[in-house]
N, C-alpha and C. Protein backbone atom coordinates (compact mmCIF):
# COMPACT_ATOMS: atom_id res chain seq x y z
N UNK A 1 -59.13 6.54 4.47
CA UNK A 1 -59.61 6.44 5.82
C UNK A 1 -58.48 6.10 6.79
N UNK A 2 -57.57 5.34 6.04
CA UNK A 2 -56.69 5.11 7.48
C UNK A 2 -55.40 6.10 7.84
N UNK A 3 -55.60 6.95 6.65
CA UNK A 3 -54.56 8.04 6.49
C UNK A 3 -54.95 9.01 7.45
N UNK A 4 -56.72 8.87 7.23
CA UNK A 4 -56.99 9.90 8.22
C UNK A 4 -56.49 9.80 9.87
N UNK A 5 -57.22 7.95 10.24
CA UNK A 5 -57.17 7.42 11.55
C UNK A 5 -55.30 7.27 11.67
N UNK A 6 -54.72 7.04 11.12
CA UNK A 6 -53.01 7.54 11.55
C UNK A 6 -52.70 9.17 11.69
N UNK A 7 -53.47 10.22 11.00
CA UNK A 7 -53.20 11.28 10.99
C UNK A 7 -54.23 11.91 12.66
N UNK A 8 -55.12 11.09 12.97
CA UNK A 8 -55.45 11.81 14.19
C UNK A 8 -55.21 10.74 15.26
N UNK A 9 -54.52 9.96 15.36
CA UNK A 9 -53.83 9.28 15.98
C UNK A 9 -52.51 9.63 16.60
N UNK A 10 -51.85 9.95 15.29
CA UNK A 10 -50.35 11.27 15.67
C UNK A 10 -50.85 12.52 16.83
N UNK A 11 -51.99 12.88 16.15
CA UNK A 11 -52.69 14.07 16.71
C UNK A 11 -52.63 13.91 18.06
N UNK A 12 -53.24 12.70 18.83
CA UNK A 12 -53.80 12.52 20.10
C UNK A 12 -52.53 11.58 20.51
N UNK A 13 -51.31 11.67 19.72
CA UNK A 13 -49.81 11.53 21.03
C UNK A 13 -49.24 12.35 20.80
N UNK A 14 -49.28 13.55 19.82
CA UNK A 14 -48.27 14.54 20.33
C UNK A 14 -49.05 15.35 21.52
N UNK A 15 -50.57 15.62 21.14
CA UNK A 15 -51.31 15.58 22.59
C UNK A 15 -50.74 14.86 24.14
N UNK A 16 -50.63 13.67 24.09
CA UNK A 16 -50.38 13.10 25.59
C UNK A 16 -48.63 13.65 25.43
N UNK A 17 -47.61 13.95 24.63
CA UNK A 17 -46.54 14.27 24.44
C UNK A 17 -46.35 15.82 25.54
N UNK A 18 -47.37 16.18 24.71
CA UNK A 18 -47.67 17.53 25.20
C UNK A 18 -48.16 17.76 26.85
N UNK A 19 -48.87 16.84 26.95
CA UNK A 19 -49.55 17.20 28.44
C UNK A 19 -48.58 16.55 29.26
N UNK A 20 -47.20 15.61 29.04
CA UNK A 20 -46.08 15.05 29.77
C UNK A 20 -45.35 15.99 30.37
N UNK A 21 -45.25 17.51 29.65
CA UNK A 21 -44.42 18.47 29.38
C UNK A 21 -45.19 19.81 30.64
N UNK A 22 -46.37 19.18 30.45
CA UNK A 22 -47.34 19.73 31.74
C UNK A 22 -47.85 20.51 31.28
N UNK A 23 -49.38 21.53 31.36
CA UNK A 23 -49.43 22.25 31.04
C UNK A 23 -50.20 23.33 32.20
N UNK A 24 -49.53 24.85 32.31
CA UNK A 24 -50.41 25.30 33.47
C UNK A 24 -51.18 26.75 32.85
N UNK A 25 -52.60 26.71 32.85
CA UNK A 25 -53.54 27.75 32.12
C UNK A 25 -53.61 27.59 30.59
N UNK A 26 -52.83 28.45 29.75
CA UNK A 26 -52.57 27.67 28.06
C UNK A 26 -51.25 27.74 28.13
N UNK A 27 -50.36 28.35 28.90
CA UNK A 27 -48.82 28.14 28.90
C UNK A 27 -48.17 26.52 28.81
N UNK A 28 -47.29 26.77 27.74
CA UNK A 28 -46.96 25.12 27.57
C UNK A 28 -45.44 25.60 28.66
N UNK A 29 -44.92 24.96 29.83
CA UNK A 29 -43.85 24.77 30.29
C UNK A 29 -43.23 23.44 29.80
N UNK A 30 -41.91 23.82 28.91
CA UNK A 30 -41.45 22.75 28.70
C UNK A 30 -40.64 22.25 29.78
N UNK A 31 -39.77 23.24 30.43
CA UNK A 31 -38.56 22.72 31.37
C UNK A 31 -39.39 22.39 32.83
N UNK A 32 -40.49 22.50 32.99
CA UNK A 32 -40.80 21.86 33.99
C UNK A 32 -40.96 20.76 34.40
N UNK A 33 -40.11 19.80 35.09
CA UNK A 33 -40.18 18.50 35.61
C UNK A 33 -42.04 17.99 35.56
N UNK A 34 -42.11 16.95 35.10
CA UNK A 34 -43.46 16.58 34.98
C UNK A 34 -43.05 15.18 36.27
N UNK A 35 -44.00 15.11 37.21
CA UNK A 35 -43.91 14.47 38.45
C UNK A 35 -44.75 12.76 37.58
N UNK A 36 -43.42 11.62 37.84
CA UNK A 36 -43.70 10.40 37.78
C UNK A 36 -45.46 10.11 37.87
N UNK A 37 -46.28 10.27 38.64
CA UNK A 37 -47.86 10.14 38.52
C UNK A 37 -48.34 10.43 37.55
N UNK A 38 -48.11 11.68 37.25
CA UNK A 38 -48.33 12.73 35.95
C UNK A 38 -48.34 11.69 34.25
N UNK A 39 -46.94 10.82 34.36
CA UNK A 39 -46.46 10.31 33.25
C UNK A 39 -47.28 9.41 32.89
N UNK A 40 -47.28 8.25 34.36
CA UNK A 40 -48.02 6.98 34.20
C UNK A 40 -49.26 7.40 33.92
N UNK A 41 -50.08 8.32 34.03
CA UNK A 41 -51.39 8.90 34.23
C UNK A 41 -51.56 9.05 33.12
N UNK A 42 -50.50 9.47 31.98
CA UNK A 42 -50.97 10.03 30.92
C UNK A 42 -50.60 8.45 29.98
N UNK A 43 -49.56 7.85 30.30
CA UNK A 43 -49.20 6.75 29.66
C UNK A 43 -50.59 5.39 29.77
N UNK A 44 -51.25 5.20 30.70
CA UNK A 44 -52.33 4.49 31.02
C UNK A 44 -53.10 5.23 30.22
N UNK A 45 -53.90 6.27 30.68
CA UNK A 45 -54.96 7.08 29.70
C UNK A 45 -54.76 6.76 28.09
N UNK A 46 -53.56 7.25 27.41
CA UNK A 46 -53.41 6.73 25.79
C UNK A 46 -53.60 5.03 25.83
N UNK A 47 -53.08 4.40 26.96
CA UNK A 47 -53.37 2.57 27.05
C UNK A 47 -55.11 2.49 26.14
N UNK A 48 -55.77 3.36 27.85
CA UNK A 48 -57.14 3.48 27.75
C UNK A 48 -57.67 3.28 26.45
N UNK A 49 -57.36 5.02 25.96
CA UNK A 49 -57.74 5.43 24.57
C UNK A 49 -57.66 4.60 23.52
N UNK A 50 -56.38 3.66 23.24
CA UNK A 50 -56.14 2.99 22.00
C UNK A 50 -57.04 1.90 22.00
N UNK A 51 -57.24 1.08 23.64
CA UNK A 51 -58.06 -0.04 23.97
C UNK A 51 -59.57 0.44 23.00
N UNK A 52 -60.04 1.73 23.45
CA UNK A 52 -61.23 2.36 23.04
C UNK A 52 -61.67 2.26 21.52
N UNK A 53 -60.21 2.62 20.85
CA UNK A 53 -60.42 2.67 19.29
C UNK A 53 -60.46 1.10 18.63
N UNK A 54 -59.64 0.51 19.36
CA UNK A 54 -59.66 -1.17 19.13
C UNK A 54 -61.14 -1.19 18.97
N UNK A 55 -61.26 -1.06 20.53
CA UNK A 55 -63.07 -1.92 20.19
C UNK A 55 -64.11 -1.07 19.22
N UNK A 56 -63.90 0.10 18.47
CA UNK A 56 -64.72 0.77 18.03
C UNK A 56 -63.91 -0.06 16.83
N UNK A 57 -63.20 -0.56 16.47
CA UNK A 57 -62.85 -1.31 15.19
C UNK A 57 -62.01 0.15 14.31
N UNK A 58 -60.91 1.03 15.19
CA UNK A 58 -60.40 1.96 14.95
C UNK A 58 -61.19 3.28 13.67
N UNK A 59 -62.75 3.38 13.95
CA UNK A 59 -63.15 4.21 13.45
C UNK A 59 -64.09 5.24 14.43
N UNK A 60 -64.45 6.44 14.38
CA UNK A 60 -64.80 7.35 15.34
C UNK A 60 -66.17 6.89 15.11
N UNK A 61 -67.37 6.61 15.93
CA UNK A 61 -68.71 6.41 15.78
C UNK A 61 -69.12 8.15 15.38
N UNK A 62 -70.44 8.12 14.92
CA UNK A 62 -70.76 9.48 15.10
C UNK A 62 -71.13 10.69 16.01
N UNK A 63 -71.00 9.85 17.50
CA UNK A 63 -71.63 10.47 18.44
C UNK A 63 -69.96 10.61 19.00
N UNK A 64 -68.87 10.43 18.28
CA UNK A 64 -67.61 10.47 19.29
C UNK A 64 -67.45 12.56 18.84
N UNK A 65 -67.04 12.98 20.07
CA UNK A 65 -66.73 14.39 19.60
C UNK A 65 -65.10 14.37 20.33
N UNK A 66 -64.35 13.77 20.72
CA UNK A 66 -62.90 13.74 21.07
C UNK A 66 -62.72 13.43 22.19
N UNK A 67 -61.43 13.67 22.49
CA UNK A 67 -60.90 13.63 23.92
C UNK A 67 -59.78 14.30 24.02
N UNK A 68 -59.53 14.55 25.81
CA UNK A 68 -58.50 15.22 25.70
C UNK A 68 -58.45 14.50 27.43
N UNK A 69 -57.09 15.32 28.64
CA UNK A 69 -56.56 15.06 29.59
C UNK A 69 -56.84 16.47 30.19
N UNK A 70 -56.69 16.18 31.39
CA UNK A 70 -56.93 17.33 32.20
C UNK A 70 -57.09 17.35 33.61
N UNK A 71 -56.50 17.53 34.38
CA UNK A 71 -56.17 17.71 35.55
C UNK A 71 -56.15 16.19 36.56
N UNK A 72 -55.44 15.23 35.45
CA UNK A 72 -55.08 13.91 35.48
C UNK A 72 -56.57 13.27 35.57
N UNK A 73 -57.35 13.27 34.30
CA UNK A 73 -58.51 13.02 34.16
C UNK A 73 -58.72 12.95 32.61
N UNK A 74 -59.31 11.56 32.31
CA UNK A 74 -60.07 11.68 31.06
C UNK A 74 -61.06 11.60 30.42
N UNK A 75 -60.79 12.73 29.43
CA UNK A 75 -62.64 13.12 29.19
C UNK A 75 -62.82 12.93 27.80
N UNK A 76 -64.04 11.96 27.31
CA UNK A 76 -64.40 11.49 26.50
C UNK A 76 -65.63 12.69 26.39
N UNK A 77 -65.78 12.72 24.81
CA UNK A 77 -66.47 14.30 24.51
C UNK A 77 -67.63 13.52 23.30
N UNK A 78 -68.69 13.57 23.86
CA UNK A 78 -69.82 12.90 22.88
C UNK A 78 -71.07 13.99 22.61
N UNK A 79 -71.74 13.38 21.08
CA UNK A 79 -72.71 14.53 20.79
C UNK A 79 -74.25 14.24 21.18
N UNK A 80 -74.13 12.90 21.96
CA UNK A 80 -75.21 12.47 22.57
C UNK A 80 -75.44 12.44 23.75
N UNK A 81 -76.30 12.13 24.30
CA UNK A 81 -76.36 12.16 26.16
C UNK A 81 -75.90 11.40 26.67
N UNK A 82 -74.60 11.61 27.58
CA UNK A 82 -73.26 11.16 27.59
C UNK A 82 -73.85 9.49 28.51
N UNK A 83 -75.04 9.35 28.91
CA UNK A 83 -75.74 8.70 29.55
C UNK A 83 -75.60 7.15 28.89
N UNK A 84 -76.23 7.35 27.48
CA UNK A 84 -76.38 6.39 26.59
C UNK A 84 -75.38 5.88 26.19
N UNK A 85 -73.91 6.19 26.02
CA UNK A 85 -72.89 5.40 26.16
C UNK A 85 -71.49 5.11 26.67
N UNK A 86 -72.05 5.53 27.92
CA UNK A 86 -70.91 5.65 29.24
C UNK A 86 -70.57 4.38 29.83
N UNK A 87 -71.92 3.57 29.72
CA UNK A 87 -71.43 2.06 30.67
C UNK A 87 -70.84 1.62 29.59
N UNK A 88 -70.53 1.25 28.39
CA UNK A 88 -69.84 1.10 27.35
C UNK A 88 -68.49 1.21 27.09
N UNK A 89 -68.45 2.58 27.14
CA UNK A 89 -67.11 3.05 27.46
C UNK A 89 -66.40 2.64 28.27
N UNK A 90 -66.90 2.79 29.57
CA UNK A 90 -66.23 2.74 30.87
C UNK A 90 -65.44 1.50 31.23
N UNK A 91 -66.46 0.33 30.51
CA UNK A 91 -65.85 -0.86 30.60
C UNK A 91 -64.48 -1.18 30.06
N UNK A 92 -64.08 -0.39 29.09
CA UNK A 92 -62.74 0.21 27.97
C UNK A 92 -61.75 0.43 28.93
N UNK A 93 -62.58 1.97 29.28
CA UNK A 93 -61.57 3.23 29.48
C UNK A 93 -61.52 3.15 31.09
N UNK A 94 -62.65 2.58 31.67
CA UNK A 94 -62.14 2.66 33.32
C UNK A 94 -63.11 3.73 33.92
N UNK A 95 -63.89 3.36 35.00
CA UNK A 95 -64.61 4.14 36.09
C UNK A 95 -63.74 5.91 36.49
N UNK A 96 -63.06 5.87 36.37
CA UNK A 96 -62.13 7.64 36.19
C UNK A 96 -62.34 8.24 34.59
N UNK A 97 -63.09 7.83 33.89
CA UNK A 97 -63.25 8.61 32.39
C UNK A 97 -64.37 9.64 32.86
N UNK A 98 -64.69 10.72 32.52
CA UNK A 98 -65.15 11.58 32.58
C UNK A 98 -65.69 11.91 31.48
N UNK A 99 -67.45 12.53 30.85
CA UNK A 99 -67.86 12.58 29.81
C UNK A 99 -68.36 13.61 30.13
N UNK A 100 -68.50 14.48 28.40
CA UNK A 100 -68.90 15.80 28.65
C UNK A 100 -69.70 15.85 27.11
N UNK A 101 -71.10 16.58 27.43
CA UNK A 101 -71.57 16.39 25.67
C UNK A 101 -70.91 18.12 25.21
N UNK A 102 -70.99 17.41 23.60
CA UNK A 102 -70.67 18.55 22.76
C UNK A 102 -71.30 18.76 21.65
N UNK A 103 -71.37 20.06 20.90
CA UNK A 103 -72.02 20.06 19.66
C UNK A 103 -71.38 19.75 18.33
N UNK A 104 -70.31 19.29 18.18
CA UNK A 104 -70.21 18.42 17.20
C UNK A 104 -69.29 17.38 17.38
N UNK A 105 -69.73 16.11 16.11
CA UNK A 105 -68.87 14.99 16.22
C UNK A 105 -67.31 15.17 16.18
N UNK A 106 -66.05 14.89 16.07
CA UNK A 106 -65.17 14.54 15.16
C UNK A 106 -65.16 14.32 13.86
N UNK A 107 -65.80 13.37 13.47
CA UNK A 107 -65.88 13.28 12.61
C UNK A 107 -66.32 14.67 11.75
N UNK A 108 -67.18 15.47 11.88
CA UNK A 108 -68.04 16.45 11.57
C UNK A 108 -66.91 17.99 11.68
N UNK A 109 -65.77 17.84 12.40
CA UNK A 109 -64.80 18.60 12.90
C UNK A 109 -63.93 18.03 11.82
N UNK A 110 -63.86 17.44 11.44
CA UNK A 110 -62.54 16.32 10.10
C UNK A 110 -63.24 17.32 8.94
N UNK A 111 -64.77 17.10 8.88
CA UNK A 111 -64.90 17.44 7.79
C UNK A 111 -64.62 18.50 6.95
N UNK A 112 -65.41 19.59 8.43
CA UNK A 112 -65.13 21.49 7.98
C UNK A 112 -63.98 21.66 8.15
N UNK A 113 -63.06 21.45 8.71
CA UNK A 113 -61.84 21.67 9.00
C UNK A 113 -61.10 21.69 7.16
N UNK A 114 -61.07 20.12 6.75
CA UNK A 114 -61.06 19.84 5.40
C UNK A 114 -61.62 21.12 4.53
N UNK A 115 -62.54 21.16 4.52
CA UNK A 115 -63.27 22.08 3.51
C UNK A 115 -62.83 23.42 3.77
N UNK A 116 -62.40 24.05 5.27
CA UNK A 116 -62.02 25.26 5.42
C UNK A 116 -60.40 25.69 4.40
N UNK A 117 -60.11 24.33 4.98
CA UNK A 117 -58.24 24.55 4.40
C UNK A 117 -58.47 24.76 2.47
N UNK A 118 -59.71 23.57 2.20
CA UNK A 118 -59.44 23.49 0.65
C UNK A 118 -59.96 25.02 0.17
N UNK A 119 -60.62 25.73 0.82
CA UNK A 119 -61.16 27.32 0.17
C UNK A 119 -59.31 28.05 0.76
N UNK A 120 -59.15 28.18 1.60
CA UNK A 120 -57.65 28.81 1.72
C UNK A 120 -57.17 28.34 0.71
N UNK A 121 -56.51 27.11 0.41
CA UNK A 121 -55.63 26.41 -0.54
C UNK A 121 -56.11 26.83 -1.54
N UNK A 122 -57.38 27.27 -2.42
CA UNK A 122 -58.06 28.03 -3.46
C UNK A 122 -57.59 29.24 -3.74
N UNK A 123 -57.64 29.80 -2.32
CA UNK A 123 -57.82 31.15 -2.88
C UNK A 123 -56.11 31.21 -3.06
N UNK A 124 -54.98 30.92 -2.42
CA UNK A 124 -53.75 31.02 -2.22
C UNK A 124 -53.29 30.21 -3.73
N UNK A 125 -54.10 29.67 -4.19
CA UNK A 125 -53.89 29.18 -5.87
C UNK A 125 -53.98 30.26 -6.42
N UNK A 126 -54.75 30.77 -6.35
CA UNK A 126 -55.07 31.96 -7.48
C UNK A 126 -54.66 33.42 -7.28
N UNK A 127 -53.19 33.29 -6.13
CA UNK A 127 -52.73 34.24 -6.01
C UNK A 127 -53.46 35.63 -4.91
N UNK A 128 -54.02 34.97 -4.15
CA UNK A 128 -55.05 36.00 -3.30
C UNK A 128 -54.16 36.42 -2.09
N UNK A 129 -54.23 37.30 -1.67
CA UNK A 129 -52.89 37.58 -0.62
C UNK A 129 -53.49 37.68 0.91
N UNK A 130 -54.90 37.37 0.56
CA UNK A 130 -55.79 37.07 1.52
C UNK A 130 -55.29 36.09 2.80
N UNK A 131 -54.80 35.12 1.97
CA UNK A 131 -54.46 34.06 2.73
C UNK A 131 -53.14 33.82 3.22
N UNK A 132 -52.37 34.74 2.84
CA UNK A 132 -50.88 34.77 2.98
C UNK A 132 -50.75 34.31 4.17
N UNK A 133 -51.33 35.18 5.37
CA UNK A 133 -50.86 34.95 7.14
C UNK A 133 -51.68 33.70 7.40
N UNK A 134 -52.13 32.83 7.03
CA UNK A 134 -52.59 31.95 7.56
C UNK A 134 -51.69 30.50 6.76
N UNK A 135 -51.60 29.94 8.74
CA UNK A 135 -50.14 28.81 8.48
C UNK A 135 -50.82 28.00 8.82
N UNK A 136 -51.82 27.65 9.64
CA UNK A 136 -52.20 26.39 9.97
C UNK A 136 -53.59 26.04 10.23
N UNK A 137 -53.84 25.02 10.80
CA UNK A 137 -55.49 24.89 10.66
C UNK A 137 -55.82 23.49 11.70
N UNK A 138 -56.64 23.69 12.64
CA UNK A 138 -56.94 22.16 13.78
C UNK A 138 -58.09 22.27 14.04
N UNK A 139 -57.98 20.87 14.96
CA UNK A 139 -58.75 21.03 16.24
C UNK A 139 -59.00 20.94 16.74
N UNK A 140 -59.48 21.89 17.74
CA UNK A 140 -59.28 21.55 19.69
C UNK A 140 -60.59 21.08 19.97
N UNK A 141 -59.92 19.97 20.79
CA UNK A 141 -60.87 18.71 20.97
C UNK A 141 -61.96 19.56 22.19
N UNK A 142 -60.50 20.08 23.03
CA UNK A 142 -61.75 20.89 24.56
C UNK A 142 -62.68 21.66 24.13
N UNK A 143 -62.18 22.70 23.56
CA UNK A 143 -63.26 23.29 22.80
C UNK A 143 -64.23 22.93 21.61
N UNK A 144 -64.07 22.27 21.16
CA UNK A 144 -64.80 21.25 20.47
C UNK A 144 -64.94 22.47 18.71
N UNK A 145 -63.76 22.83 18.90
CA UNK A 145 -64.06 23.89 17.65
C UNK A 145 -62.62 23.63 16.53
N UNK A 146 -62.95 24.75 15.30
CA UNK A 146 -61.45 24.58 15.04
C UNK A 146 -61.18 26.08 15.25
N UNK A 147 -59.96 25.88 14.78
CA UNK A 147 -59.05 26.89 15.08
C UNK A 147 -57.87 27.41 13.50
N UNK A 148 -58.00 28.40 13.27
CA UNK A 148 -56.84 28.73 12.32
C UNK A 148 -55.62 29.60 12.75
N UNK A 149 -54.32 29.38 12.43
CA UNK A 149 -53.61 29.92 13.03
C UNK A 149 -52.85 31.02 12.03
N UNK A 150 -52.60 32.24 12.10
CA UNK A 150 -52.55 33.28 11.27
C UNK A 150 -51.17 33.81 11.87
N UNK A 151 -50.99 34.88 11.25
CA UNK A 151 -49.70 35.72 11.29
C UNK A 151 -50.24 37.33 10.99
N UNK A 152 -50.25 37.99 11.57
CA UNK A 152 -50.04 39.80 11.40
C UNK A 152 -51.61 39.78 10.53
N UNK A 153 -52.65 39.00 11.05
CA UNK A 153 -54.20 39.25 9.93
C UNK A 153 -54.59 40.28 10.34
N UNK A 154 -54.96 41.62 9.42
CA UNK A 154 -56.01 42.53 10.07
C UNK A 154 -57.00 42.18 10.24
N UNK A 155 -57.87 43.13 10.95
CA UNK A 155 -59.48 42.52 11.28
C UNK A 155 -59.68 42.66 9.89
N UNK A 156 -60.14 43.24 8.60
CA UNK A 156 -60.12 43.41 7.71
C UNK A 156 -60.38 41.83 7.02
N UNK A 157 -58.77 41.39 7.12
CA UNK A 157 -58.78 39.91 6.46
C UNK A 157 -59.94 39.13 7.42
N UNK A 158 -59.44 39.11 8.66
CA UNK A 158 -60.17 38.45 9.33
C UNK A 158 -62.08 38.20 8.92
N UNK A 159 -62.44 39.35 8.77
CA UNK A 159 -64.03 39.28 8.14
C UNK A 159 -63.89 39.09 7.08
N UNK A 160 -63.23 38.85 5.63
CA UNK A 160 -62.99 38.42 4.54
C UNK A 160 -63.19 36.74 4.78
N UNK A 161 -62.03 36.05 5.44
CA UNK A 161 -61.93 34.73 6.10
C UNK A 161 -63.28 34.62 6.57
N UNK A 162 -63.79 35.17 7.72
CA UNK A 162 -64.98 34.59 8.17
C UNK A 162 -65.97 34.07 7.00
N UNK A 163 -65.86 35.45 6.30
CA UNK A 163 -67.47 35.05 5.35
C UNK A 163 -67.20 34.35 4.44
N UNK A 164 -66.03 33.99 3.93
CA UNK A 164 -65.80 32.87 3.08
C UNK A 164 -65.86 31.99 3.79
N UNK A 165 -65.84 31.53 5.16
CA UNK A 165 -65.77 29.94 5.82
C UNK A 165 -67.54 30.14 6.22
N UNK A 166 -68.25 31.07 6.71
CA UNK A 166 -69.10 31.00 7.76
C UNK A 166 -70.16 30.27 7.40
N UNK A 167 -70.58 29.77 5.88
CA UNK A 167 -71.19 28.59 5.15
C UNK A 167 -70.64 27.41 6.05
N UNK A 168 -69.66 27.21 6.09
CA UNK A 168 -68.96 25.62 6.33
C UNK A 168 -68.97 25.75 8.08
N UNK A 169 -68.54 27.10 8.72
CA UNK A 169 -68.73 26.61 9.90
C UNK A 169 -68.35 27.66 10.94
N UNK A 170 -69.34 28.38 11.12
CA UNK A 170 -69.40 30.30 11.93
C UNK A 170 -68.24 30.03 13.09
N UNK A 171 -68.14 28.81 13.78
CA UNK A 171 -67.30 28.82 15.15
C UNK A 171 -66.07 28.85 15.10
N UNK A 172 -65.31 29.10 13.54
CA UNK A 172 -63.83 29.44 13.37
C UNK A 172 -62.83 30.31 14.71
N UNK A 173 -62.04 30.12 14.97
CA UNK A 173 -61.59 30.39 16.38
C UNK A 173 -59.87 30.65 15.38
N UNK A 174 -59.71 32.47 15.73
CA UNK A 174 -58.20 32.75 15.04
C UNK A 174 -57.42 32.40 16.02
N UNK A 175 -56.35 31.67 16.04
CA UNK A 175 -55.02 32.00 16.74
C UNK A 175 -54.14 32.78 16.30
N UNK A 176 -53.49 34.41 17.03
CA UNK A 176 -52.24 34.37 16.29
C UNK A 176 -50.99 34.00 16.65
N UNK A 177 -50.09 33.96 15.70
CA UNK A 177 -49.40 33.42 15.89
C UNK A 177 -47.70 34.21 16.51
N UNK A 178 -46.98 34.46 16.91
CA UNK A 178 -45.95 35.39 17.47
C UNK A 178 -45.17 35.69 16.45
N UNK A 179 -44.89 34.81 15.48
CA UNK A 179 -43.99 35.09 14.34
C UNK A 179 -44.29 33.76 13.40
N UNK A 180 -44.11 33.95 12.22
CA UNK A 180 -44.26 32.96 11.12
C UNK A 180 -43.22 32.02 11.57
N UNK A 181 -43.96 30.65 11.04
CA UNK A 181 -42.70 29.70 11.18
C UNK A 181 -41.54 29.85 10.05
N UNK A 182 -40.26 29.38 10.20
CA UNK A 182 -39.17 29.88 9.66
C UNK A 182 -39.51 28.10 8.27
N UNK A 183 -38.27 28.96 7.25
CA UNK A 183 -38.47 27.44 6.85
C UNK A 183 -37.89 26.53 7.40
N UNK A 184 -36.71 26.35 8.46
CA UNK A 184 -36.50 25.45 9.33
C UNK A 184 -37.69 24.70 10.09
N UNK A 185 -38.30 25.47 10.28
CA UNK A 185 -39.47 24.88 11.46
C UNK A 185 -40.19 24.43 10.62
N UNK A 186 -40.58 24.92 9.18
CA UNK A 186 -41.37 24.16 8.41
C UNK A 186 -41.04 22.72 7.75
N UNK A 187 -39.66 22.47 7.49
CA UNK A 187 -39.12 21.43 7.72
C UNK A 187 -39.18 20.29 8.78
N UNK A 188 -38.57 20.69 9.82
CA UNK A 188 -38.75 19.86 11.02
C UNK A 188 -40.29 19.02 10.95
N UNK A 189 -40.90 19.93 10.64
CA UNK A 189 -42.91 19.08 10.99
C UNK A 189 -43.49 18.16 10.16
N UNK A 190 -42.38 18.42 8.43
CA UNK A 190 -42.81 17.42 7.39
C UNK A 190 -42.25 16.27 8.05
């Protein structure tokens, strides 16, 4: 459990890492000057956030579905009516948190996510070439989905993939990817 809560912990600062760097539409601009407001905005917000996990006793309740930043705004993503535990929150995170319901928990996103990778990791055991273009696996908190990230998949594979995941979870979302990571880059991330 705490491997997990350090592993989506990393998650949600290379996130605020990321949104320092600015982001405009899905284009990540790195060389763009990110304006002092911008920083503190995002540096307070993770304050927020960690305050949040403190008092949840650093575990996700079941009604937590994520968070993310956005247009110097933070939005807490729940699977209940955001009604029932906003004055709660707020007292945490601050009268500027923003709530939005979603259809699934985090937690519930940990899970399939898990189970999606261990059928890849299966089939790529047993030599299936099925799985070759596929490098990675998340997920996006805004969209409240996951996401797999592939290399050169035909549609072909692609409906192969689906119907082997669509038990565990139909809202699979492909990214591709521009080029495979090198083994340099695969290095760098261990």
């Amino acid at each position: 459990m705490i491997r997990i809560f350090r592993s989506l912990m990393a998650g949600f600062l290379v996130f605020i890492l990321l949104f320092c760097f600015s982001m405009k539409g899905d284009a990540l601009l790195i060389n763009e000057e990110v304006s002092e407001e911008e920083a503190l905005f995002s540096y307070n917000a993770n304050m927020r956030y960690d305050a949040l996990l403190k008092q949840l006793n650093n575990e996700y309740p079941d009604y937590y579905g994520g968070a993310y930043i956005e247009n110097m705004k933070l939005y807490i993503l729940v699977t209940c009516d955001p009604e029932s535990v906003k004055d709660d929150i707020i007292l945490i995170t601050g009268k500027d948190t923003s709530f939005k319901h979603v259809e699934y928990s985090y937690k519930r996103l940990c899970e399939y996510k898990d189970q999606i990778w261990h059928i890849i990791e299966d089939y790529r055991n047993n030599h299936e070439d099925l799985f070759d273009s596929c490098f990675g696996i998340g997920i996006d908190e805004r969209k409240n989905t996951i996401f797999l990230e592939t290399y050169a998949v035909s549609k072909k594979h692609v409906r192969a993939i689906k119907k082997l995941t669509n038990r565990i979870f139909r809202a699979l979302e492909f990214r591709e990817l521009e080029a495979p990571y090198t083994e340099e880059q695969m290095l760098l991330q261990e």
